[in-house]
Protein backbone atom coordinates (compact mmCIF):
# COMPACT_ATOMS: atom_id res chain seq x y z
CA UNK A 1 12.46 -2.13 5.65
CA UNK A 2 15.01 -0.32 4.29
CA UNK A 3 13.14 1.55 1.51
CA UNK A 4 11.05 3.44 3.49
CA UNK A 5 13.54 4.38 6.06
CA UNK A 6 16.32 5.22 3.50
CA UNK A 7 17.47 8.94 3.52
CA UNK A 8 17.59 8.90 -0.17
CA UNK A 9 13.06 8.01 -0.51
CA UNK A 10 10.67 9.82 1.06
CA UNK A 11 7.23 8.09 1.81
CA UNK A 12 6.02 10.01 -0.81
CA UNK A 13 8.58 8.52 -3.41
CA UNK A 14 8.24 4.87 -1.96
CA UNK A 15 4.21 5.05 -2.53
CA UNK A 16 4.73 6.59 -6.24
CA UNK A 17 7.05 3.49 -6.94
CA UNK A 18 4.45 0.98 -5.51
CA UNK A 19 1.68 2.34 -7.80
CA UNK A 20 4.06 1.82 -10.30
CA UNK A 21 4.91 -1.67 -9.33
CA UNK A 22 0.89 -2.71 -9.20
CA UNK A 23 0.41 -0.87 -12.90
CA UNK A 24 3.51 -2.67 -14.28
CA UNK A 25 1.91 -6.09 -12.71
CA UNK A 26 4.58 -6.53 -10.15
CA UNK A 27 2.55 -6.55 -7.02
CA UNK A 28 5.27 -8.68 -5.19
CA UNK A 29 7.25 -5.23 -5.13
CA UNK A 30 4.14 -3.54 -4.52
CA UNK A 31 3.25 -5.38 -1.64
CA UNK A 32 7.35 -5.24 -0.34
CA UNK A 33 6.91 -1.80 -0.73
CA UNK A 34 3.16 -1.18 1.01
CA UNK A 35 4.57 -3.60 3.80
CA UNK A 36 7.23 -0.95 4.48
CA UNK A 37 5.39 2.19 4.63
CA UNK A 38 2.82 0.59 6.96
CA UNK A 39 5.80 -0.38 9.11
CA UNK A 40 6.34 3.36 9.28
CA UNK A 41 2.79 4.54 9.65
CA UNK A 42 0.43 1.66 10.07
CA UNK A 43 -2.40 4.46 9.38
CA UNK A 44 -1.62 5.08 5.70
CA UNK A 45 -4.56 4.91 4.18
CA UNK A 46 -2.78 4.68 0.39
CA UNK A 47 -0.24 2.07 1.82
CA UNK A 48 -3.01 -0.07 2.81
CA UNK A 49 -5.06 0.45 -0.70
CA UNK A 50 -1.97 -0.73 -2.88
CA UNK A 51 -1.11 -3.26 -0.04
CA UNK A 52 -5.16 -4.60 -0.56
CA UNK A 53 -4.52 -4.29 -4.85
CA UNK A 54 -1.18 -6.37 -4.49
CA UNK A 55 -2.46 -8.97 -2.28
CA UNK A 56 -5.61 -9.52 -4.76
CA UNK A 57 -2.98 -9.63 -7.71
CA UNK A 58 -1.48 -12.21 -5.90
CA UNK A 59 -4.82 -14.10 -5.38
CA UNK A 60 -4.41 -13.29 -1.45
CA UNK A 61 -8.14 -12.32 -1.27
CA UNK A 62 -9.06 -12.84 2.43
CA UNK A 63 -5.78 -10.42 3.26
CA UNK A 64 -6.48 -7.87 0.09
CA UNK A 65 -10.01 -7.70 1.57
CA UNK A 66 -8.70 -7.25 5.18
CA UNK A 67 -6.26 -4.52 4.08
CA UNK A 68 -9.12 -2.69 2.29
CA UNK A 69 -11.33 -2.73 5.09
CA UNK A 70 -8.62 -1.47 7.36
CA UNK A 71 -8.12 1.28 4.79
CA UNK A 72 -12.10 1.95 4.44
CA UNK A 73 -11.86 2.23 8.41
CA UNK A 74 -8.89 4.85 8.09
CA UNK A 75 -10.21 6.65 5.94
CA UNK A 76 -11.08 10.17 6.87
CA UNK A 77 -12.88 11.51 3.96
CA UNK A 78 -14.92 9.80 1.22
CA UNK A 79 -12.90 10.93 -1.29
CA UNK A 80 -10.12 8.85 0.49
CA UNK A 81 -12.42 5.82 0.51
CA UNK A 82 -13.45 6.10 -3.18
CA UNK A 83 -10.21 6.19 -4.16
């Protein structure tokens, strides 16, 4: 997507505006948004945790819970799981 890659965003950025999307209650963005960073770095433990928040907003629950347990399983600290 072009969010992620643009020169103008870093990852960084892109993640601050999905948490923003998700508190706002827009978790189509949200999920737009996760979906790109994870294109980028299918390891990103935050991409997947606001990827697994938008899908539940959306009612997506078997995905939201697949996305968190791929983000539990990434995890490399507990601090990152209890996040």
């Amino acid at each position: 997507m072009a969010v992620a890659q643009s020169p103008g965003l870093t990852p960084a950025q892109v993640r601050d505006l999905a948490v923003t999307s998700v508190a706002q209650g827009r978790p189509d963005a949200a999920l737009v948004l996760a979906e790109a960073l994870l294109e980028r770095d299918a390891d990103d433990v935050t991409a997947l945790l606001i990827q697994a928040r938008a899908l539940r907003d959306l009612g997506r629950f078997e995905a939201a819970q697949q996305s968190a347990k791929a983000a539990w399983n990434r995890a490399e600290s507990d601090a990152d799981r209890f996040a």
